[in-house]
Protein backbone atom coordinates (compact mmCIF):
# COMPACT_ATOMS: atom_id res chain seq x y z
CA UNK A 1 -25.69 16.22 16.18
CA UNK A 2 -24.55 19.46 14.95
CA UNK A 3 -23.33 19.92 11.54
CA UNK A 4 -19.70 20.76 12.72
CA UNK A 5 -19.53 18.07 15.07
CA UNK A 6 -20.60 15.37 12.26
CA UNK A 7 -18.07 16.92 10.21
CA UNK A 8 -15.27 16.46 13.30
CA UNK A 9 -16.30 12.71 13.29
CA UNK A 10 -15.56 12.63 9.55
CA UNK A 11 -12.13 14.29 9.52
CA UNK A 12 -11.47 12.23 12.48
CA UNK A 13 -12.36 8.92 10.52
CA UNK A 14 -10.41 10.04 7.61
CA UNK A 15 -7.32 10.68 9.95
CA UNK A 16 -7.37 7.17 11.57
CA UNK A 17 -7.62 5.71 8.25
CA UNK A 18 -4.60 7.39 6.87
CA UNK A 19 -3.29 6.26 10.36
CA UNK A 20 -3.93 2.56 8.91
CA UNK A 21 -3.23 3.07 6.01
CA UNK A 22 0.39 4.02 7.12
CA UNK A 23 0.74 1.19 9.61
CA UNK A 24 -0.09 -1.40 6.83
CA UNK A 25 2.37 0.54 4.44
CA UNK A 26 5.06 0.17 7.45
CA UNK A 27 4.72 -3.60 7.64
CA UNK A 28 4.43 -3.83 4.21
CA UNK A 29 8.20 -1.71 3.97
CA UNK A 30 9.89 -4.25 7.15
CA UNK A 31 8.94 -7.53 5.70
CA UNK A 32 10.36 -5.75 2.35
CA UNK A 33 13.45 -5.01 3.99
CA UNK A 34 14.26 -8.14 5.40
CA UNK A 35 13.83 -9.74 1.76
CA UNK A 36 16.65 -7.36 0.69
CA UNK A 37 18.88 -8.08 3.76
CA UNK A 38 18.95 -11.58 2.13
CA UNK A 39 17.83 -13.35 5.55
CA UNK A 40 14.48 -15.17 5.00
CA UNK A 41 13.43 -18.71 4.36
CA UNK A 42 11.65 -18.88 1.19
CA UNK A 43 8.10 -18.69 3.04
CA UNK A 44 8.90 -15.27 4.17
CA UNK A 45 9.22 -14.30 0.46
CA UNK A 46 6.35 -15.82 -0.44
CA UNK A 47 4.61 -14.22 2.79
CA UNK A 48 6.02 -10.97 2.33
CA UNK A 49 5.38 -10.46 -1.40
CA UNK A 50 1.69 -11.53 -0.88
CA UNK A 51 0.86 -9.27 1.88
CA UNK A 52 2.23 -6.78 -0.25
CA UNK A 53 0.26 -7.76 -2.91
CA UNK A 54 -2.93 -8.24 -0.90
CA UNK A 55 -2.60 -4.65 0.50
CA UNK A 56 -2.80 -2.87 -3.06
CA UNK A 57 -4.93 -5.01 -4.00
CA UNK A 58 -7.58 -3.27 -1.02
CA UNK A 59 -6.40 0.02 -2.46
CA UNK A 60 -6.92 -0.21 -5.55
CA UNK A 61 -10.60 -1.46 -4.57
CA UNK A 62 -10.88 1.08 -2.37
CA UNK A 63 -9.91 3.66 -4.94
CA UNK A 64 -11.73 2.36 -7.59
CA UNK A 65 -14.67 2.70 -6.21
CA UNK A 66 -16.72 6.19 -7.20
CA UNK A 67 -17.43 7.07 -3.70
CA UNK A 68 -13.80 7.75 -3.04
CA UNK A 69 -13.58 11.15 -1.86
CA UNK A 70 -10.04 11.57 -3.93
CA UNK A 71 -9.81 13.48 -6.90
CA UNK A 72 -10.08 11.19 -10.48
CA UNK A 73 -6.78 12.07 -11.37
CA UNK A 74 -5.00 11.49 -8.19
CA UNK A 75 -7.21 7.99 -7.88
CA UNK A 76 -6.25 7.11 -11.69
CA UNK A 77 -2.52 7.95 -10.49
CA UNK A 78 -2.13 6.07 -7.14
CA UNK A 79 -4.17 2.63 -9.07
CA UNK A 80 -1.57 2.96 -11.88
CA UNK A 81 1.31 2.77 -9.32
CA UNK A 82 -1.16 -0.56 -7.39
CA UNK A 83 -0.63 -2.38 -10.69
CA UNK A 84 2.95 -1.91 -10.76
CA UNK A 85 3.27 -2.65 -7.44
CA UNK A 86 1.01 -5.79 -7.81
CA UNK A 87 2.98 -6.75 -10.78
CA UNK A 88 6.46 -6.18 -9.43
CA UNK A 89 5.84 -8.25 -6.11
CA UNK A 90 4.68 -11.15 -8.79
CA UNK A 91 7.14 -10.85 -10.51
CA UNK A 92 10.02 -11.16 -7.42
CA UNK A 93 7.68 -14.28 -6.47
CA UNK A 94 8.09 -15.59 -9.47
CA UNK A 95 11.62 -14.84 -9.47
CA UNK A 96 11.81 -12.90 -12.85
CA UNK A 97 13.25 -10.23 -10.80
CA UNK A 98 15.34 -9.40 -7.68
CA UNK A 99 15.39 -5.86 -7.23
CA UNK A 100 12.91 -5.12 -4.13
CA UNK A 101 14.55 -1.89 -3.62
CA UNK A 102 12.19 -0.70 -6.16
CA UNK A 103 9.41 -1.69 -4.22
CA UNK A 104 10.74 -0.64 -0.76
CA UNK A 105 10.64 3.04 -2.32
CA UNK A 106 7.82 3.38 -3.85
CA UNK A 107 5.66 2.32 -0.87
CA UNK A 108 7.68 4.39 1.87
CA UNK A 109 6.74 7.58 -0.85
CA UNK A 110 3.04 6.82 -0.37
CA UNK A 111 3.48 5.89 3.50
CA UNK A 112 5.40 9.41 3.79
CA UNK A 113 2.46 11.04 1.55
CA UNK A 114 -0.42 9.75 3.63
């Protein structure tokens, strides 16, 4: 394998990833929506707000680790928003907050960044 075509297969990768990434993000942003539409049974809170959770949970993982390709800054940036993210979606769980607006923005702006 040529040196070019190993580094297609990489880019490649990378792009599908960000594909996922984005699809995740996407389902992550519908169940979000339908909590703030107010129509949900109180399963598809706690459903919602845990997938959520679960999902920047595996990015913050992902990013902590030092074989991330991203830049330390950008890494240190997009784990500080995880914990806010991971604390906000407690937070509605635990119904010390109902603003999931909040939420519903901050992960389309890293969808629509990927």
């Amino acid at each position: 394998m040529t040196f070019e075509a190993y580094e297609s297969v990489v880019d490649e990768s990378g792009y599908e990833a960000r594909g996922r990434e984005r699809q995740a993000l996407s389902l992550g942003i519908d169940r979000l929506e339908r909590l703030q539409r107010g129509v949900f049974r109180l399963e598809d809170l706690v459903e919602s707000l845990l997938y959520v959770r679960r999902l920047w949970t595996i990015f913050i993982e992902d990013l902590s680790h030092p074989e991330n390709g991203l830049p330390d800054k950008l890494r240190a940036d997009i784990i500080s928003i995880g914990l806010w993210v991971v604390k906000e979606a407690d937070r509605l769980r635990e119904e010390r907050s109902n603003d999931v607006m909040q939420l519903i923005e901050i992960n389309r702006l890293i969808r629509d960044a990927l």
